[in-house]
N, C-alpha and C. Protein backbone atom coordinates (compact mmCIF):
# COMPACT_ATOMS: atom_id res chain seq x y z
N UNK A 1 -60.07 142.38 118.26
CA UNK A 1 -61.38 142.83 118.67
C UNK A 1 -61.21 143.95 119.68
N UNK A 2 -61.88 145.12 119.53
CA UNK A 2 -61.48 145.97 120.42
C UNK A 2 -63.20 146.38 121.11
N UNK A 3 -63.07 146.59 122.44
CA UNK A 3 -64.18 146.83 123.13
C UNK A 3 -64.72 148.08 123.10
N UNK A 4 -65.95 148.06 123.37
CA UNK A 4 -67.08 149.23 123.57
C UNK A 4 -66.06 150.64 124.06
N UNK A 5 -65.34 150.68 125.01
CA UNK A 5 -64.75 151.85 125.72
C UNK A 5 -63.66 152.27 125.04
N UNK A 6 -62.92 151.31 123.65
CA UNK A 6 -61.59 151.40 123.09
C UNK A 6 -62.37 152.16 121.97
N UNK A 7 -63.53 151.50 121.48
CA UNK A 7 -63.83 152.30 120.16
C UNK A 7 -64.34 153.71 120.42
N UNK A 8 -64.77 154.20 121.65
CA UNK A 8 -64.96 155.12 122.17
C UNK A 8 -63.84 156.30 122.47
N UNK A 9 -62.81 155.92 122.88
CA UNK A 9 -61.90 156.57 122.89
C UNK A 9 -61.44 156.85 121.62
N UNK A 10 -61.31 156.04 120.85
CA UNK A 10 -60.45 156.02 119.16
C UNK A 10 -61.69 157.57 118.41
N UNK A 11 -63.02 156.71 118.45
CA UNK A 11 -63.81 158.23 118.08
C UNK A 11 -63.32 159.50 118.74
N UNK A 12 -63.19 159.48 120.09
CA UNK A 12 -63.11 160.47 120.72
C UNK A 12 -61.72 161.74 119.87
N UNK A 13 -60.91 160.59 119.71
CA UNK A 13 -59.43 161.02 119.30
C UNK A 13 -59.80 161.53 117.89
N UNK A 14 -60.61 160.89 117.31
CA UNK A 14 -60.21 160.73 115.66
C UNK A 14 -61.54 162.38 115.35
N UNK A 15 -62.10 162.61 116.32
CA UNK A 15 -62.81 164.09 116.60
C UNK A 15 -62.04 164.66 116.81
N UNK A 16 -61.20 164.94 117.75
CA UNK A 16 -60.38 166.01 118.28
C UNK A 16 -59.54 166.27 117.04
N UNK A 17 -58.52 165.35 116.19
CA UNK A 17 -58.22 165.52 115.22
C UNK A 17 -59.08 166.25 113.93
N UNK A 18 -60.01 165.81 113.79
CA UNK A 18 -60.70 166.81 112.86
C UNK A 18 -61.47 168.20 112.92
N UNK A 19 -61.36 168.32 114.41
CA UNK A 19 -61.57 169.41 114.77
C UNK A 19 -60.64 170.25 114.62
N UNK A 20 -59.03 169.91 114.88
CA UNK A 20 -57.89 171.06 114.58
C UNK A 20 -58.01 170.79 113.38
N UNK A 21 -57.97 169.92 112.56
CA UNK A 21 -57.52 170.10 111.22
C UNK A 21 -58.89 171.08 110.30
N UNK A 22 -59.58 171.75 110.95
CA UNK A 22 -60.67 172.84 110.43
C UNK A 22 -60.29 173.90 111.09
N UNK A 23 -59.31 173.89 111.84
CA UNK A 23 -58.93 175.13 112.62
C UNK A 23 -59.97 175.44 114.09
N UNK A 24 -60.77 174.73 114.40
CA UNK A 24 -61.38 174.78 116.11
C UNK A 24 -60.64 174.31 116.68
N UNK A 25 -61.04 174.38 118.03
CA UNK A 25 -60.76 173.79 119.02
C UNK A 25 -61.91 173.08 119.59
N UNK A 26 -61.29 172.22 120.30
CA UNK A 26 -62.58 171.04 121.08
C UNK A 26 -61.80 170.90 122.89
N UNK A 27 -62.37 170.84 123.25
CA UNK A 27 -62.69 171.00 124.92
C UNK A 27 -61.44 169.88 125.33
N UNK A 28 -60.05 170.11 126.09
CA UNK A 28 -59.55 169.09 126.34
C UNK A 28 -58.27 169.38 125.93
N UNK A 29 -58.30 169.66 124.29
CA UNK A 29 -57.31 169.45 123.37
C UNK A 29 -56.28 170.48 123.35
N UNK A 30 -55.09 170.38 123.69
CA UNK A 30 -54.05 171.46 123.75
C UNK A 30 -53.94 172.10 122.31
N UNK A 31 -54.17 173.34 122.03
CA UNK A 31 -54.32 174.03 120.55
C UNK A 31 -52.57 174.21 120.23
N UNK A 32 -52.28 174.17 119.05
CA UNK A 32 -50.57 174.37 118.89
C UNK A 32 -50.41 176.69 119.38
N UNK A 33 -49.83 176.41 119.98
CA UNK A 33 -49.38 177.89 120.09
C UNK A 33 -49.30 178.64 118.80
N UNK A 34 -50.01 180.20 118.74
CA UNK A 34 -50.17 180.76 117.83
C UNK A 34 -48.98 181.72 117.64
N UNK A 35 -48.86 181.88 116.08
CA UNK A 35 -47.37 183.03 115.87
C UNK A 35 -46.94 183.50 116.64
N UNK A 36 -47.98 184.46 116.88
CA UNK A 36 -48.11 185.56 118.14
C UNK A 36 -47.49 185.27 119.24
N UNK A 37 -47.86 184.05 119.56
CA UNK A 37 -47.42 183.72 121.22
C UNK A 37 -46.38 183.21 121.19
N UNK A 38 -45.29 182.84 119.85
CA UNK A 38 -43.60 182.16 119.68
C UNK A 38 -42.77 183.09 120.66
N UNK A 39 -42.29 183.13 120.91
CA UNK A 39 -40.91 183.79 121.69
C UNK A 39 -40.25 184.02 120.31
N UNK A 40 -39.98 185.60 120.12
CA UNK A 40 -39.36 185.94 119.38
C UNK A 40 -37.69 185.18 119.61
N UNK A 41 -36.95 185.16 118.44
CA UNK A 41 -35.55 184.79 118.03
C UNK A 41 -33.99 185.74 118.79
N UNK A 42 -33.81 185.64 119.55
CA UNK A 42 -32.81 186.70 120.53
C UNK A 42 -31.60 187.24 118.92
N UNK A 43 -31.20 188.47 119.37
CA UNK A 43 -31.10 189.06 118.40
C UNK A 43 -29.28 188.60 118.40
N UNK A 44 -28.54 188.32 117.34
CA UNK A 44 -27.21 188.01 117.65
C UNK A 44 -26.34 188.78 118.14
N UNK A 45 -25.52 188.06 119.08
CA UNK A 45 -25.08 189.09 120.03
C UNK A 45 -23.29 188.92 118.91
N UNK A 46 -22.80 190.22 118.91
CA UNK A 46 -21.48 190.46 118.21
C UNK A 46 -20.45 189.89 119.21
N UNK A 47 -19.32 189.33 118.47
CA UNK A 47 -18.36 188.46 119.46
C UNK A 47 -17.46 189.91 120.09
N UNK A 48 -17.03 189.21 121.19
CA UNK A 48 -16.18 190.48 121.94
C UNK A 48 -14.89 191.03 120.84
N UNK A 49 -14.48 191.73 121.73
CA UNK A 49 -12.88 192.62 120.88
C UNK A 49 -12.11 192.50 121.52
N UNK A 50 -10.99 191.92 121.82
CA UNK A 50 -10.01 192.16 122.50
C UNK A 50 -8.89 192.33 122.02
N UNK A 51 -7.98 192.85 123.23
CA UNK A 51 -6.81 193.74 122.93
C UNK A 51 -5.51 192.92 124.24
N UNK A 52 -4.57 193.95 123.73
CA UNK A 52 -3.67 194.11 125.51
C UNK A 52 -3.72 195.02 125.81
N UNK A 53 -3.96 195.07 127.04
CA UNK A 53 -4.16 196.10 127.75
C UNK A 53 -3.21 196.56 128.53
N UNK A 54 -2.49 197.78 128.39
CA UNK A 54 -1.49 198.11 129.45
C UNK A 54 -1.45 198.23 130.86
N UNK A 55 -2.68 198.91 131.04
CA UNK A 55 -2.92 199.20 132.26
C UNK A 55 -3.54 197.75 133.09
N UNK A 56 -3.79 196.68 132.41
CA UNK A 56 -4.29 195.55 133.07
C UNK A 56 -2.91 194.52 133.67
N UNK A 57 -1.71 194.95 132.34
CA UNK A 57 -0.61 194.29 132.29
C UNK A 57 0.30 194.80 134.58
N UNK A 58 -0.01 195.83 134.57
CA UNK A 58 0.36 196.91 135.38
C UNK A 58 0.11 196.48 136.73
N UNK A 59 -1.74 196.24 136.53
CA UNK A 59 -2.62 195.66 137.89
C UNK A 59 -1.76 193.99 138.13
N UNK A 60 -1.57 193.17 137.25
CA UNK A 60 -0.78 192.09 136.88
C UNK A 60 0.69 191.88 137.82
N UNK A 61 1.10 193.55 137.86
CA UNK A 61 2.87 193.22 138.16
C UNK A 61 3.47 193.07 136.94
N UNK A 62 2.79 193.09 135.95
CA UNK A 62 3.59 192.69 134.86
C UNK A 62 3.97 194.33 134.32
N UNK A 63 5.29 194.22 133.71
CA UNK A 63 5.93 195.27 133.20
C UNK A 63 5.46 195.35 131.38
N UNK A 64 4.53 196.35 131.09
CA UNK A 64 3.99 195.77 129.54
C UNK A 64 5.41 196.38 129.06
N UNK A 65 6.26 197.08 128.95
CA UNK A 65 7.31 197.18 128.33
C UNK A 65 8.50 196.27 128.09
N UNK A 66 8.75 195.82 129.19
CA UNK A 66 9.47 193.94 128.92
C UNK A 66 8.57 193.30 128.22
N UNK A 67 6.99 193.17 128.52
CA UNK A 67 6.83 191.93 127.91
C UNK A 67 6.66 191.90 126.41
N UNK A 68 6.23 193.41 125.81
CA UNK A 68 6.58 193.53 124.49
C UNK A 68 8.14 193.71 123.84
N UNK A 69 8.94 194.46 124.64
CA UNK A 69 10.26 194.31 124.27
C UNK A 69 10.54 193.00 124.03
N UNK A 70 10.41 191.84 124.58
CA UNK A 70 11.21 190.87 124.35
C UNK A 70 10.83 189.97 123.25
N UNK A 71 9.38 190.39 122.50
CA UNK A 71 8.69 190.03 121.30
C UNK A 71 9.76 191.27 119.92
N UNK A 72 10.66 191.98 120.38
CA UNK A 72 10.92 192.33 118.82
C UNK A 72 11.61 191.79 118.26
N UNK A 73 11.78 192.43 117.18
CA UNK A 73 12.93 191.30 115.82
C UNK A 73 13.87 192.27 115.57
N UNK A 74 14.61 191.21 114.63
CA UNK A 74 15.97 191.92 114.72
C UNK A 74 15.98 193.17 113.64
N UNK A 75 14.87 193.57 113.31
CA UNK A 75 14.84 194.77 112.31
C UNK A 75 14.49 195.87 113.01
N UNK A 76 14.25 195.78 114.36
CA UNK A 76 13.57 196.76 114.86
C UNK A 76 14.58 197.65 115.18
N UNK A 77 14.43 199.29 115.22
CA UNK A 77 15.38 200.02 115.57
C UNK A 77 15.67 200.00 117.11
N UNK A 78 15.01 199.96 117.63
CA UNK A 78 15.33 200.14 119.18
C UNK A 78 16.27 198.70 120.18
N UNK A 79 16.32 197.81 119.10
CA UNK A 79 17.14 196.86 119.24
C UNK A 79 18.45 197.31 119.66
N UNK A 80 18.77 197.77 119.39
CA UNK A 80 20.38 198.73 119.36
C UNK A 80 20.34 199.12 121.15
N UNK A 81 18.71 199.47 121.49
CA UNK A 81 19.25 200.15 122.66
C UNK A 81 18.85 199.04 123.79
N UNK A 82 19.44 199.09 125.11
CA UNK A 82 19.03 198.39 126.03
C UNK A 82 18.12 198.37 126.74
N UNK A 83 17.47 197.65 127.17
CA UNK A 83 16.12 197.62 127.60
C UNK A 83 15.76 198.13 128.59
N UNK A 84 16.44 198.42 129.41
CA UNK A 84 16.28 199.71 130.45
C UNK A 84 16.12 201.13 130.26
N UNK A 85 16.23 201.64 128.87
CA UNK A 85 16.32 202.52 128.84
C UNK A 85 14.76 202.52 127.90
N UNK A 86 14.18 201.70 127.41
CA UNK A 86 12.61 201.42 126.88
C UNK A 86 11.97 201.81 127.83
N UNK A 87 11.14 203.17 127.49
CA UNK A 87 9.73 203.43 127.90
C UNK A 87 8.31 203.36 127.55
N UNK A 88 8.10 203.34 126.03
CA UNK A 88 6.61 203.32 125.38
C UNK A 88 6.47 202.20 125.34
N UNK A 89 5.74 201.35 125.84
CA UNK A 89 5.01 200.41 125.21
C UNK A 89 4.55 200.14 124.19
N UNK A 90 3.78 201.49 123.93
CA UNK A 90 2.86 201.43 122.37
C UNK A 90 4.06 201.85 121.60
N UNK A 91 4.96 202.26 121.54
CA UNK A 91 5.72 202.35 120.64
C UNK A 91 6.26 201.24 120.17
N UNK A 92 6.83 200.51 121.33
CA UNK A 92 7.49 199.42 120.54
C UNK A 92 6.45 198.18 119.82
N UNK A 93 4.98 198.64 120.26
CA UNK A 93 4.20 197.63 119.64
C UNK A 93 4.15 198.30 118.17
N UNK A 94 4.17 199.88 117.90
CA UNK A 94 4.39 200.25 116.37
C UNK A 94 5.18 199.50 115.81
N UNK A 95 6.67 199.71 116.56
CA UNK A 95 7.85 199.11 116.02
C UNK A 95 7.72 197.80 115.60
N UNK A 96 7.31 196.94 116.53
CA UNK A 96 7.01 195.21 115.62
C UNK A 96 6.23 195.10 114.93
N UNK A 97 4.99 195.95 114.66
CA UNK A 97 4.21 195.89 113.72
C UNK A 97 5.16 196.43 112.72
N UNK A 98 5.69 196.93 112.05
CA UNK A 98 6.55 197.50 111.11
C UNK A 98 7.43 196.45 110.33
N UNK A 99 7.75 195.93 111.64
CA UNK A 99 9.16 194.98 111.31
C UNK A 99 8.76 193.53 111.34
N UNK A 100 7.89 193.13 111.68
CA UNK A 100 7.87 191.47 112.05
C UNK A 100 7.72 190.83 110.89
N UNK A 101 7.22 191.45 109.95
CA UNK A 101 7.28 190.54 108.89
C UNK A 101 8.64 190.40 108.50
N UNK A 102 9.39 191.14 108.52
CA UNK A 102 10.83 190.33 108.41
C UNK A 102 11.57 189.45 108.89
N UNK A 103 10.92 188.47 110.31
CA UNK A 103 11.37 187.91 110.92
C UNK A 103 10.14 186.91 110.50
N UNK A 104 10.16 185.45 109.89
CA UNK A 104 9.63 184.29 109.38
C UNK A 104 9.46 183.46 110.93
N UNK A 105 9.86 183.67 111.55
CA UNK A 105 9.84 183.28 112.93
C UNK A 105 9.09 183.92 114.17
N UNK A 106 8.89 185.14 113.86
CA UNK A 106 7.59 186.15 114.84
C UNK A 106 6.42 185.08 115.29
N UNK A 107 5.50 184.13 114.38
CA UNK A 107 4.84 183.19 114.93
C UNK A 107 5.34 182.15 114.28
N UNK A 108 5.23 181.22 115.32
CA UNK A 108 5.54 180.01 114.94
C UNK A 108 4.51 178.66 115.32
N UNK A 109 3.99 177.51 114.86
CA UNK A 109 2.97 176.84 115.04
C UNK A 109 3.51 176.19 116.15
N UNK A 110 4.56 176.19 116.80
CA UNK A 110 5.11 175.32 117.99
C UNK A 110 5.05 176.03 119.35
N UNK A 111 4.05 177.97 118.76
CA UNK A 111 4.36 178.34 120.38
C UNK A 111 2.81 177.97 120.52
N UNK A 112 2.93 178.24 122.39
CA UNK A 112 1.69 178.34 122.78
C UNK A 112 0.80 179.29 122.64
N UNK A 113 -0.75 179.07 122.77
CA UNK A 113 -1.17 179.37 121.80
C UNK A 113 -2.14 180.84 122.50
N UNK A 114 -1.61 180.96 123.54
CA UNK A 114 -1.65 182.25 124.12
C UNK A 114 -0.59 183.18 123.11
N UNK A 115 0.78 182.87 123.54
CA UNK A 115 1.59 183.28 123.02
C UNK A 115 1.28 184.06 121.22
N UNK A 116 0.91 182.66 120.46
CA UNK A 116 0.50 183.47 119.16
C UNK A 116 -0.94 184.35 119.22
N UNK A 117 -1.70 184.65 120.07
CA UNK A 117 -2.72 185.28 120.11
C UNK A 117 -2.07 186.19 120.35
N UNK A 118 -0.81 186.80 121.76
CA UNK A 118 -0.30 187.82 122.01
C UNK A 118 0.59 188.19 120.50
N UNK A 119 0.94 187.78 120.14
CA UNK A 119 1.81 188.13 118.67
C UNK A 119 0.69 188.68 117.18
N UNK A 120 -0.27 188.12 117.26
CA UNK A 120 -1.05 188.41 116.52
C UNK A 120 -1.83 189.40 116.88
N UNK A 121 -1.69 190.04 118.37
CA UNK A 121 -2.58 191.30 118.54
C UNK A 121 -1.06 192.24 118.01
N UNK A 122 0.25 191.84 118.66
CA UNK A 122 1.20 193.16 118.23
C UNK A 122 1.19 193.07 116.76
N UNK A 123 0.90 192.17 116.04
CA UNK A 123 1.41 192.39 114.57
C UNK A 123 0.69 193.77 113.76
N UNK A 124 -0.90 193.47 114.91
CA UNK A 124 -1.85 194.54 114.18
C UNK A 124 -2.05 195.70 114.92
N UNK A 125 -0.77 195.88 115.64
CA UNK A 125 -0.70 197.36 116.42
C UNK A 125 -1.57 197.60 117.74
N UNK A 126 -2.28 196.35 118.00
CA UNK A 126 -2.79 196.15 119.12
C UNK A 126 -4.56 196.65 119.23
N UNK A 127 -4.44 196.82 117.86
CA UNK A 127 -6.25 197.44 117.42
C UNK A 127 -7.01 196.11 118.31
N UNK A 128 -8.45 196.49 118.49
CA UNK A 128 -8.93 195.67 119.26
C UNK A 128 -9.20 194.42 118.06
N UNK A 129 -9.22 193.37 118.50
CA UNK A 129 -9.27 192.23 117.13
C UNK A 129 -10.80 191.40 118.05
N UNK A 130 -11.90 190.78 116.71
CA UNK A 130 -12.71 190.24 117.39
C UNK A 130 -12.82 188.50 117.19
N UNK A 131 -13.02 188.33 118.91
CA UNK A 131 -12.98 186.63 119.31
C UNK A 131 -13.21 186.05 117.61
N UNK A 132 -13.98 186.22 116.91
CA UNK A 132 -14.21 185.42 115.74
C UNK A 132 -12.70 185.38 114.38
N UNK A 133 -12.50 186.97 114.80
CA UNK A 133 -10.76 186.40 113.52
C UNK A 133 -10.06 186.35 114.51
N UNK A 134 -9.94 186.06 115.67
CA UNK A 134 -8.44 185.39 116.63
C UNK A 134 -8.42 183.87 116.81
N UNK A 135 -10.34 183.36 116.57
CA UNK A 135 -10.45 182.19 116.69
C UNK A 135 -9.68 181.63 114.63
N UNK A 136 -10.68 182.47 114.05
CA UNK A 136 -9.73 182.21 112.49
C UNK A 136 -8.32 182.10 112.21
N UNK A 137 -7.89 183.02 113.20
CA UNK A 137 -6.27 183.13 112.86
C UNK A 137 -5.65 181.77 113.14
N UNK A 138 -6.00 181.58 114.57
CA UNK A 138 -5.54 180.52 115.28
C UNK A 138 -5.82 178.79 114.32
N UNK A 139 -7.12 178.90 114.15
CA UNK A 139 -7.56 177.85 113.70
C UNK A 139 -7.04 177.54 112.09
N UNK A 140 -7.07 178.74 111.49
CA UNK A 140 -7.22 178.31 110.25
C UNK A 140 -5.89 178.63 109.50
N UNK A 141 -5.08 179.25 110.30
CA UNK A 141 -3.39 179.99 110.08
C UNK A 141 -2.22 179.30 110.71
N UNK A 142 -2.59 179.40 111.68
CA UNK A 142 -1.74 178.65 112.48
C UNK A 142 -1.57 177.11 113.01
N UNK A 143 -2.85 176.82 113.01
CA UNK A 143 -3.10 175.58 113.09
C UNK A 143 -2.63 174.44 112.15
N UNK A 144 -1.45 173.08 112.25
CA UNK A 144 -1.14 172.23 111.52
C UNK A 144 -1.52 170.98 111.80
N UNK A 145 -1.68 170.01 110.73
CA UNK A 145 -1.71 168.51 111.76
C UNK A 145 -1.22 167.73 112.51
N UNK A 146 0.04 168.33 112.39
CA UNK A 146 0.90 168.13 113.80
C UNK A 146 0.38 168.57 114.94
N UNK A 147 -0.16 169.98 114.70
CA UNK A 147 -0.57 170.59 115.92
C UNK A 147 -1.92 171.30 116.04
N UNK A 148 -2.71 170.74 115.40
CA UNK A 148 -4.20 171.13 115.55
C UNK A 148 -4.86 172.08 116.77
N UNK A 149 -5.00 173.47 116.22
CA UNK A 149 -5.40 174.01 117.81
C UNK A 149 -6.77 174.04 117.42
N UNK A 150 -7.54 173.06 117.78
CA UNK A 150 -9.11 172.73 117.64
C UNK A 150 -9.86 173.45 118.72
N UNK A 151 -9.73 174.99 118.62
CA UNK A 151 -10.98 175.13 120.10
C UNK A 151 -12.12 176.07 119.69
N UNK A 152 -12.86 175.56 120.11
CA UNK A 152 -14.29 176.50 120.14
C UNK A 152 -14.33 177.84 120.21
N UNK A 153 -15.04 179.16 119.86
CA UNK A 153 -14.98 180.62 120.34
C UNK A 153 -15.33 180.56 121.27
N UNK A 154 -16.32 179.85 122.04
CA UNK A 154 -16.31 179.55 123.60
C UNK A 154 -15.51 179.65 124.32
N UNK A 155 -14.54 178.52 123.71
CA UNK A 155 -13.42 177.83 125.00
C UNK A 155 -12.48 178.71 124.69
N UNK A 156 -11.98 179.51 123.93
CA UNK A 156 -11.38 180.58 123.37
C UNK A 156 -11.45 181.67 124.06
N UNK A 157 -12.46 181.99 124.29
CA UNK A 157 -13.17 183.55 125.39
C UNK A 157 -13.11 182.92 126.44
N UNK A 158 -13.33 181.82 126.93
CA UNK A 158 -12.93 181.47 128.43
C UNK A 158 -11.34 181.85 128.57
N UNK A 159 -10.61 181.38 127.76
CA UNK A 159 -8.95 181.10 128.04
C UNK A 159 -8.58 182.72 128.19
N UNK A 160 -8.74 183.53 126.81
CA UNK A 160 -9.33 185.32 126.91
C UNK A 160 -9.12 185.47 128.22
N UNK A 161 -10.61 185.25 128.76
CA UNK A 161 -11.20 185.94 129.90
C UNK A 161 -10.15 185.54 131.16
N UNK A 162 -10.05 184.65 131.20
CA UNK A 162 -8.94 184.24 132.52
C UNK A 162 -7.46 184.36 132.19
N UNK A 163 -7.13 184.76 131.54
CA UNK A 163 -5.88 185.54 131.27
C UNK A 163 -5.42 185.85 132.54
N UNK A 164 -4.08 185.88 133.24
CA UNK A 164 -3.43 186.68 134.58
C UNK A 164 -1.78 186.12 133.61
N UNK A 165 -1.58 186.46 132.70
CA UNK A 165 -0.10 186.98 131.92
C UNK A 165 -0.13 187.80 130.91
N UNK A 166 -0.82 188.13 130.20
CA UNK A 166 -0.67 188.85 128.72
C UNK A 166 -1.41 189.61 128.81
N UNK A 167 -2.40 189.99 129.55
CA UNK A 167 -2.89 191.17 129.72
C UNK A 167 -3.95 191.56 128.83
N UNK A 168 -4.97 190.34 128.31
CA UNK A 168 -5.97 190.63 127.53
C UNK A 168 -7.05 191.10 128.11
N UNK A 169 -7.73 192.12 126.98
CA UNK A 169 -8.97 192.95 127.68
C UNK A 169 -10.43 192.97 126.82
N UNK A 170 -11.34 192.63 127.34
CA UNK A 170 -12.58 193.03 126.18
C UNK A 170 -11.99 194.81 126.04
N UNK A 171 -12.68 195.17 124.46
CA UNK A 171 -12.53 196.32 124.18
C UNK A 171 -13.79 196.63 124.71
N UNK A 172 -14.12 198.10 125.05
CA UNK A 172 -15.61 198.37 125.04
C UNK A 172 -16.47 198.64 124.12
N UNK A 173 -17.05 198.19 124.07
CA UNK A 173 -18.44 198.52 122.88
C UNK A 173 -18.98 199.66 122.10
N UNK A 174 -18.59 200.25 121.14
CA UNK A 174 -18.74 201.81 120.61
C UNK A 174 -20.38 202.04 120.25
């Protein structure tokens, strides 16, 4: 049994309802927000590019010529010479790009996984590569079930971004 003030309210409600469902409004009743007033959809933002950067390697203390020298293989010509006498950087990143595929061992699923990100920027001459195929490479190349490197493009661009050894850089935006 419902009382005088319950059936009152229930009308009250069961109006307001048939009032939106004709498209009015009735005094009270919050109207659903119109197209117009949605907050447009933010437009997708493109994943970063990154690279190594020499000059970051530099600010670092780090010598980018050791730290790529000691990534070549044994096909490389400059092997022959001693490492003191290595000056280009970008050269010798030509040079392992050239040669690494002859070495089955250049990446391996047991290094860390900085490490194969730094190997996978020299393989491709150090072009800027974007967070989305470094996260592919990693994930979907390198990655075994032994060693699952399960990380997010998030947590990926965090690790990126705080880099202080390898000398990774957003590229800038053309």
């Amino acid at each position: 049994m419902t009382t005088p003030q319950q059936e009152e309210a229930l009308e009250a409600i069961s109006e307001e309802s048939s009032v939106r469902e004709q498209g009015g409004s009735s005094e009270g009743a919050a109207s659903p927000p119109a197209a117009a007033e949605a907050e447009p959809e933010p437009e997708p933002v493109a994943p970063p590019n990154y690279y190594i950067s020499f000059p970051r390697l530099e600010q670092l203390k780090r010598s980018p010529v050791a730290l790529v020298a000691a990534r070549r293989v044994e096909g490389c010509p400059s092997m022959s010479r001693p490492n003191h006498e290595l000056t280009d950087a970008q050269a010798l990143v030509v040079e392992i790009a050239q040669h690494y595929s002859e070495d089955g061992d250049f990446i391996r699923t047991d290094m860390p996984m900085m490490e194969i990100v730094f190997r996978i920027l020299l393989s491709r001459r150090n072009r800027p590569m974007s967070l989305t195929d470094i996260h592919y490479e990693l994930t979907e190349r390198w990655a075994t079930p032994i060693r699952p490197l399960n990380t997010s493009e998030s947590g990926l661009q965090k690790i990126l971004d705080g880099d202080d050894y390898y000398g990774f850089a957003k590229s800038e935006p053309k």
